[in-house]
Protein backbone atom coordinates (compact mmCIF):
# COMPACT_ATOMS: atom_id res chain seq x y z
CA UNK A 1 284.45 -4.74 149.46
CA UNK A 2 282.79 -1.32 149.88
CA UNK A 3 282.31 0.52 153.38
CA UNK A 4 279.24 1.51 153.88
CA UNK A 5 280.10 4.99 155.23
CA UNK A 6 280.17 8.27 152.90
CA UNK A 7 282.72 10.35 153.87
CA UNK A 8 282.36 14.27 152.82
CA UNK A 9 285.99 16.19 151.74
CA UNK A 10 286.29 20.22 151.48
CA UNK A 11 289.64 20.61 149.55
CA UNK A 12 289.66 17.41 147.79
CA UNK A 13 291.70 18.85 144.83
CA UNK A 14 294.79 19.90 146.95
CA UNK A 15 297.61 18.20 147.43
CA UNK A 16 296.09 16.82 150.53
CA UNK A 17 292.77 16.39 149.16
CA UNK A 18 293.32 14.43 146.23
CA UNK A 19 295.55 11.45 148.26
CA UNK A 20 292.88 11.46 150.61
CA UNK A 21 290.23 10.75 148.40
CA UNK A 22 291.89 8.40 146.47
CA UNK A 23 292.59 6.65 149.61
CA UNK A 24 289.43 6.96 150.65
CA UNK A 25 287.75 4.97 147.43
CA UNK A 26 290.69 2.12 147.47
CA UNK A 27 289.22 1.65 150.98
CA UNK A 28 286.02 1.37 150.07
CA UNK A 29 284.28 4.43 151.04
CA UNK A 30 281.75 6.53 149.17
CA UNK A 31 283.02 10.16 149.19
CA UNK A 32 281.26 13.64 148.40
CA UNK A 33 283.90 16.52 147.95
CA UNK A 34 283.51 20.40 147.34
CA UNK A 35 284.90 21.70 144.31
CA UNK A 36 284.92 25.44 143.08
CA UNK A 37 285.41 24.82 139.35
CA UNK A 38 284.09 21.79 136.87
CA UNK A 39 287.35 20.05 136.42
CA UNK A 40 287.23 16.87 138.51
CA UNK A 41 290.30 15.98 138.79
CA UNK A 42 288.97 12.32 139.58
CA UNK A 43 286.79 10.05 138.29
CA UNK A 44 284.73 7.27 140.10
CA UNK A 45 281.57 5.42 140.77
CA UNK A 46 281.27 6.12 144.13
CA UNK A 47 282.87 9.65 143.85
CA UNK A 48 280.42 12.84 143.91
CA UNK A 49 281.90 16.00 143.35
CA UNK A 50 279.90 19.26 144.70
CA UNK A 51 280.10 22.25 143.11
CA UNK A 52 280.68 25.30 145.35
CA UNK A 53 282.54 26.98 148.08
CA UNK A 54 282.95 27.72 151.84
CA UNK A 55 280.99 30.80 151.19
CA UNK A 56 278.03 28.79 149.33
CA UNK A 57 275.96 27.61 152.47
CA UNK A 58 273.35 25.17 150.26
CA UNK A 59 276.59 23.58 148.40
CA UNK A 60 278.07 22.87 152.19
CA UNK A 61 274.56 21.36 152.94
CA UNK A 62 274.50 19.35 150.28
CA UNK A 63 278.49 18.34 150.86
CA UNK A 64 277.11 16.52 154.20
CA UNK A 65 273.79 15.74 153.58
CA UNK A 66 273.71 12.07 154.70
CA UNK A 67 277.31 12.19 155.01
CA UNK A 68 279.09 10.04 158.31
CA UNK A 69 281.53 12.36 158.52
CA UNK A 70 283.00 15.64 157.04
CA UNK A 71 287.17 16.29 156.93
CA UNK A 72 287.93 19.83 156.51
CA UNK A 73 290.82 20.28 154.06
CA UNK A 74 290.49 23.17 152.63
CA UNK A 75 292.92 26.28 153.17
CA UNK A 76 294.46 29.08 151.91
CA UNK A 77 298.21 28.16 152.86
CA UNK A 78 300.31 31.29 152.91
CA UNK A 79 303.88 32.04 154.47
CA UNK A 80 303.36 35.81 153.47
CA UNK A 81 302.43 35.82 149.98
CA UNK A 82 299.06 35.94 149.91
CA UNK A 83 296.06 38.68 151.01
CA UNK A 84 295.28 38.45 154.58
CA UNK A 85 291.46 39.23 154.06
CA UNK A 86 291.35 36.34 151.31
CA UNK A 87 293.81 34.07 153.92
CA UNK A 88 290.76 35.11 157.04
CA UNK A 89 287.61 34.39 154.53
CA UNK A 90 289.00 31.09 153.60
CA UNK A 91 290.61 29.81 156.66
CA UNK A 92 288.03 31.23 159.37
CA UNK A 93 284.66 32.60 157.63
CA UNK A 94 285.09 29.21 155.99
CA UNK A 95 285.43 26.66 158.75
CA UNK A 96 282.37 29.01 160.48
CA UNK A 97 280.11 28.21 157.37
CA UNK A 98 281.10 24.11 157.73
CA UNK A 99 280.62 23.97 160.74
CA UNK A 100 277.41 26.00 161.10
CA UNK A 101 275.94 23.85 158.86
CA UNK A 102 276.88 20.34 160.70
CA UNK A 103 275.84 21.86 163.70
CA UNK A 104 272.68 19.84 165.87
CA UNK A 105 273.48 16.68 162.63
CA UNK A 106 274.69 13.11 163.51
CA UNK A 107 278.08 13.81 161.57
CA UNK A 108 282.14 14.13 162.68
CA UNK A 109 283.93 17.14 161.62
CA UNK A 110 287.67 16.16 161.47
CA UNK A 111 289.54 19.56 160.92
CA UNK A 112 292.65 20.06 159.65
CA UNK A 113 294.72 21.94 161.04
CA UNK A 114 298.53 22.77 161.11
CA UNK A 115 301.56 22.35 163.22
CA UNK A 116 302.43 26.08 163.22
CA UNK A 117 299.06 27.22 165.06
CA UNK A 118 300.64 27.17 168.30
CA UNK A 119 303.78 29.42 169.61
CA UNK A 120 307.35 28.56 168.15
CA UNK A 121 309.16 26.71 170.40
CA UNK A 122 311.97 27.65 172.48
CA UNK A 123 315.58 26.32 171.45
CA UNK A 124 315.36 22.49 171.51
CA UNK A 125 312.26 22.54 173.81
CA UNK A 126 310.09 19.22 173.17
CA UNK A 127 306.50 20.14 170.82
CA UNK A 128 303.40 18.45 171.49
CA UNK A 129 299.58 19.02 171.08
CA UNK A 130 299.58 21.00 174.90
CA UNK A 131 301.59 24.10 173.46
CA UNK A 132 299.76 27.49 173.56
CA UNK A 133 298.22 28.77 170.89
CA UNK A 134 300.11 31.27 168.55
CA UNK A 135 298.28 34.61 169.59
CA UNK A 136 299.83 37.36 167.76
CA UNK A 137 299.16 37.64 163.36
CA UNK A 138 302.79 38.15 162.45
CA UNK A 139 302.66 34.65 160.73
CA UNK A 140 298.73 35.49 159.41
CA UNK A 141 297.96 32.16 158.22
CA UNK A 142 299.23 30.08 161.35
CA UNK A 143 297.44 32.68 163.64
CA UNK A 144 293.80 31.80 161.30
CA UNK A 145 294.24 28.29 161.74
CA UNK A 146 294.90 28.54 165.59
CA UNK A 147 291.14 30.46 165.50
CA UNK A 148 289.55 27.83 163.55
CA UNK A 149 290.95 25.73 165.75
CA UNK A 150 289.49 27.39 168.62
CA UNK A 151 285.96 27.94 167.08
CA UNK A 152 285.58 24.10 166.36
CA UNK A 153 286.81 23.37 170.08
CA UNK A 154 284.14 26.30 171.26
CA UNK A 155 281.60 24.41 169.39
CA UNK A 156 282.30 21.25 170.81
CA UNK A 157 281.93 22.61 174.42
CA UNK A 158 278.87 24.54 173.69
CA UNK A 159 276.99 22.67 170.92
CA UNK A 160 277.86 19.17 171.16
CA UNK A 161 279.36 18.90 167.75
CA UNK A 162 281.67 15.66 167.02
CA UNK A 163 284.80 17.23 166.30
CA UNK A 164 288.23 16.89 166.99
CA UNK A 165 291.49 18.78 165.65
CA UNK A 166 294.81 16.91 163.53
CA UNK A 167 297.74 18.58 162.80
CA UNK A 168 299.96 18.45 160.43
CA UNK A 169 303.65 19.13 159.90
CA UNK A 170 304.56 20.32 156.25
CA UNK A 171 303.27 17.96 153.65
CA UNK A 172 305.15 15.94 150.76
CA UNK A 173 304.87 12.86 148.89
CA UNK A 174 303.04 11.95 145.84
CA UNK A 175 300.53 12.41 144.01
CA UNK A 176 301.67 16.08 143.84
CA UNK A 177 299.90 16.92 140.27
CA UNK A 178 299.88 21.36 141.12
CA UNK A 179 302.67 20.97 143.24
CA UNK A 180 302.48 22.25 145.85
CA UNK A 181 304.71 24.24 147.76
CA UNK A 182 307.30 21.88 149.17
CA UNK A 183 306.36 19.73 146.31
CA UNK A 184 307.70 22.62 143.62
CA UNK A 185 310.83 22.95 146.07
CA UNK A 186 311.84 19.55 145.95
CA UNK A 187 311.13 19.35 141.95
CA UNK A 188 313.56 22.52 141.81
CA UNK A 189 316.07 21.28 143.96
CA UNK A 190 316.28 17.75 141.76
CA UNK A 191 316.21 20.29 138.31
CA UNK A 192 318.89 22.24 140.32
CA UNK A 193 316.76 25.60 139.37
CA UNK A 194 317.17 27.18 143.05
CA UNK A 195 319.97 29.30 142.84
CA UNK A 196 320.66 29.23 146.81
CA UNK A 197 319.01 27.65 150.18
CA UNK A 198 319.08 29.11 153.54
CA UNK A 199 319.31 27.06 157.00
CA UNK A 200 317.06 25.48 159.15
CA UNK A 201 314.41 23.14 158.40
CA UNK A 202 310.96 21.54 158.47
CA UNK A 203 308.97 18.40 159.90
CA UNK A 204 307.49 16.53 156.93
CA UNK A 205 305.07 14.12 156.91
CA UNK A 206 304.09 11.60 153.97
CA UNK A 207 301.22 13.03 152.65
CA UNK A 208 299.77 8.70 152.08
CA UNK A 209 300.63 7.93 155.76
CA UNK A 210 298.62 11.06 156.60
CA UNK A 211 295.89 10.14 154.82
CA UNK A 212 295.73 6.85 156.39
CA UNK A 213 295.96 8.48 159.95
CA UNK A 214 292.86 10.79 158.89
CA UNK A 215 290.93 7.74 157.51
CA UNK A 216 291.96 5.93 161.09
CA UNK A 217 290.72 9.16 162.83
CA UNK A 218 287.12 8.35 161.13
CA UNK A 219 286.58 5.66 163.61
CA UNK A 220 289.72 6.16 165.85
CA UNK A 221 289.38 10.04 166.57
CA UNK A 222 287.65 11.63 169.99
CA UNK A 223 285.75 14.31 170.43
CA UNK A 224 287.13 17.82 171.41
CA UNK A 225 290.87 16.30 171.16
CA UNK A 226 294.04 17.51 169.10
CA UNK A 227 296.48 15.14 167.44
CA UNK A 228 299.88 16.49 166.07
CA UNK A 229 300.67 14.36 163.10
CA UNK A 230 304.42 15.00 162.14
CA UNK A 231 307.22 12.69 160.75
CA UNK A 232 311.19 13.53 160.51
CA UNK A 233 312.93 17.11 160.91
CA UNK A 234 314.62 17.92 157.97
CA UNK A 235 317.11 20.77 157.11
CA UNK A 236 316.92 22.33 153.83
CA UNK A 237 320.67 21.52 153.41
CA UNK A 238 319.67 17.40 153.97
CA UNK A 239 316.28 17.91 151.81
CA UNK A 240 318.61 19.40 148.78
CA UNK A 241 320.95 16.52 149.03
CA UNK A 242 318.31 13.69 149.43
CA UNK A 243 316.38 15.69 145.66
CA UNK A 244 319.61 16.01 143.94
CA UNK A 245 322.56 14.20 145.58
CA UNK A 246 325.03 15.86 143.08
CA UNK A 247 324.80 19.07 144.18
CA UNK A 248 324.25 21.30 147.08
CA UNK A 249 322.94 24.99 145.95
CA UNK A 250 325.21 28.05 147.76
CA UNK A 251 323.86 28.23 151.40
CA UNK A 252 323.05 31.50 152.95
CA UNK A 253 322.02 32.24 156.53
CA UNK A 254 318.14 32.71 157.23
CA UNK A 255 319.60 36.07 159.70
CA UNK A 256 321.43 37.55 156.76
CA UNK A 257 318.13 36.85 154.46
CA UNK A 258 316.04 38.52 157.15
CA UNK A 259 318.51 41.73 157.46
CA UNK A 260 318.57 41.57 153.33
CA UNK A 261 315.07 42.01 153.65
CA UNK A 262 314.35 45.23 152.60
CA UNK A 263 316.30 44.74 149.75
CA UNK A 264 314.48 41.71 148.59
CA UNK A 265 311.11 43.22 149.38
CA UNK A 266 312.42 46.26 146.76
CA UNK A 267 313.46 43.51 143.97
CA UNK A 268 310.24 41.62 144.32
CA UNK A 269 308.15 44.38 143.75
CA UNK A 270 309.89 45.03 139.95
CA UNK A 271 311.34 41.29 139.32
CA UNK A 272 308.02 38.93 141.29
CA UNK A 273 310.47 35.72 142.70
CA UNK A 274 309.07 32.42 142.01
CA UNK A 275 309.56 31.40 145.69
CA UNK A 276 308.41 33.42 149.06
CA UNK A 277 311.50 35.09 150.72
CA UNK A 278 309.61 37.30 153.95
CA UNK A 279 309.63 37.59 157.38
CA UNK A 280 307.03 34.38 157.27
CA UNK A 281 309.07 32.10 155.55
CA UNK A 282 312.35 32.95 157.13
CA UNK A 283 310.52 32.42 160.36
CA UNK A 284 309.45 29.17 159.74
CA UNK A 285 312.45 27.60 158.85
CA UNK A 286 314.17 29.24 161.43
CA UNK A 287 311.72 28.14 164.59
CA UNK A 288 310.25 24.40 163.10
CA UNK A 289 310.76 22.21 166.03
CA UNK A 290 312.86 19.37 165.93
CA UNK A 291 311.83 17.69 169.10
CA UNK A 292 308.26 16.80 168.03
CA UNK A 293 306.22 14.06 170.54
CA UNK A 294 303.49 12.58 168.17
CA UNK A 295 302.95 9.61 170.60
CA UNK A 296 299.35 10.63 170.89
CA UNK A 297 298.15 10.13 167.09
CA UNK A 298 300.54 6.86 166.94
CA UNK A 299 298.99 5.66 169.70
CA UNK A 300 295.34 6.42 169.44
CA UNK A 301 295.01 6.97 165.73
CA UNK A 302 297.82 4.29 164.78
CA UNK A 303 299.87 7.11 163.00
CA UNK A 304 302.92 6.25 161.22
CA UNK A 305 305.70 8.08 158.70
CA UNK A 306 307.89 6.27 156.22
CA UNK A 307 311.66 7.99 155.78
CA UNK A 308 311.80 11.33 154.27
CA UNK A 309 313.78 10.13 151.60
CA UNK A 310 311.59 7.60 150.87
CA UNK A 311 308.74 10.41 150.56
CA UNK A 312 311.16 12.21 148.23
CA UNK A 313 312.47 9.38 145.99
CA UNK A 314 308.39 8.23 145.58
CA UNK A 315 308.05 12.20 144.43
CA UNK A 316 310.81 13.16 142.12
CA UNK A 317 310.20 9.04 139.94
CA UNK A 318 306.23 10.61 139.57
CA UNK A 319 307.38 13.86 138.86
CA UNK A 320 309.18 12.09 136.04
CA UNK A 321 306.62 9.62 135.40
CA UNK A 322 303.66 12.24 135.32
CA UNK A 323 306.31 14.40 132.87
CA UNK A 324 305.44 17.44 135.61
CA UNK A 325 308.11 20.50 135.45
């Protein structure tokens, strides 16, 4: 049976991106999204891809024209590997250009956000969506997505627009076709290609039950508020047993990393490493909160998380199916 809404997608050919518009067209909907190149990933009747970017101001018009609502996906996700000035024009000039052109139009702008734009927690202190933002840049990309996050909150006070904020642990789950980030980890923990893991940890969320909160926020969602979106903590140690149960890679503290540094910084500059080691990373691991309080999105946006190792076992078997790497 087919919705009668068109729903309008920046980033629809990340990892994100492509389960949400999948999910999106099983549902029913019709669905414009943005694409910078002419490779559509997907193909569908009711699926019409825009060719453009955040920077192209007619291709974002035409992204929403007669569009019920417009979820912000894209981002340049960096834990210290990437150019800030290429990080800010994506994850701030960006959002500015969306949302300057939805401004005074009868459309919602759902933005995606991230868990890590507000301040690390403290110890095991509880996280919700009333923590401060993060204020200073030394983790660049969390500190652009707390200012997006502010501009679309700015432009709900001031200019009426229909938006509200979700946020997002770290992603994983299938369909993972790039892979992503966490998505490459997990497919080189289950080859057993990482040579060592530090401690700490990350919340994950199911990239398909995320999808189906954000589709849920379409009608669900209220204007001006935030919804953190997590799942289960995981430690890298747990996350390397549940991708490859038969062996545990050599595990090295995330202080010791951070004091080796330099070091690293000096071999990655001859010998580039296949997976970020910096201050960033480290960080992130090391501060993830493990007391996360999503009652908010489960109860207003019906948000739910299947088992981690559910999320993984679904990933490695289409890793293997989809022959990926």
């Amino acid at each position: 049976m087919r919705n009668k809404k068109t729903i309008s997608i920046t980033g629809g050919t990340g990892h994100l991106g492509i389960n949400l518009v999948n999910a999106l067209l099983e549902q029913g909907y019709k669905v414009n999204a943005l694409i910078r190149h002419s490779n559509s990933p997907i193909i569908h009747p009711h699926l019409t891809w825009i060719k453009g970017d955040l920077n192209d101001l007619k291709a974002l018009s035409q992204l929403i024209d007669q569009s019920d609502a417009i979820i912000h996906c894209a981002s340049a996700i960096s834990v210290g590997e990437m150019d800030h000035d290429l990080i800010e024009e994506i994850n701030i000039k960006g959002t500015q250009n969306l949302a300057k052109v939805c401004l005074h139009k009868p459309i919602r702008f759902i933005y995606i956000s991230s868990s890590t734009a507000t301040k690390d927690p403290l110890k095991n202190e509880e996280f919700d969506e009333n923590r401060p933002y993060r204020a200073d840049k030394s983790f660049f990309y969390a500190w652009t997505k707390a200012q997006s996050e502010i501009q679309i909150l700015e432009h709900v006070e001031k200019n009426e627009l229909d938006a509200f904020v979700i946020r997002p642990t770290a992603i994983i789950g299938p369909e993972d076709p790039a892979p992503s980030r966490f998505g490459q980890t997990i497919l080189d923990l289950y080859r057993k290609k990482l040579p060592f893991i530090t401690d700490g940890g990350y919340n994950m969320v199911d990239v398909r039950d995320l999808s189906q909160t954000i589709i849920n926020s379409i009608s669900k969602g209220k204007k001006g508020e935030i919804y953190l979106t997590g799942g289960q903590y995981v430690s890298l140690k747990e996350l390397a047993l549940l991708a490859c149960p038969t062996k545990t890679p050599t595990i090295l503290s995330i202080n010791l990393l951070i004091n080796l540094l330099p070091l690293i910084n000096l071999y990655d500059r001859f010998f580039k490493l296949k997976w970020p080691i910096n201050r960033e990373s480290l960080n992130a691991l090391k501060y993830a909160p493990k007391r996360m309080n999503c009652s908010k999105s489960i109860k207003e946006l019906g948000h739910t998380n299947r088992a981690t190792v559910n999320s993984i076992t679904d990933l490695v078997e289409w890793f293997h199916k989809n022959n990926i790497k």
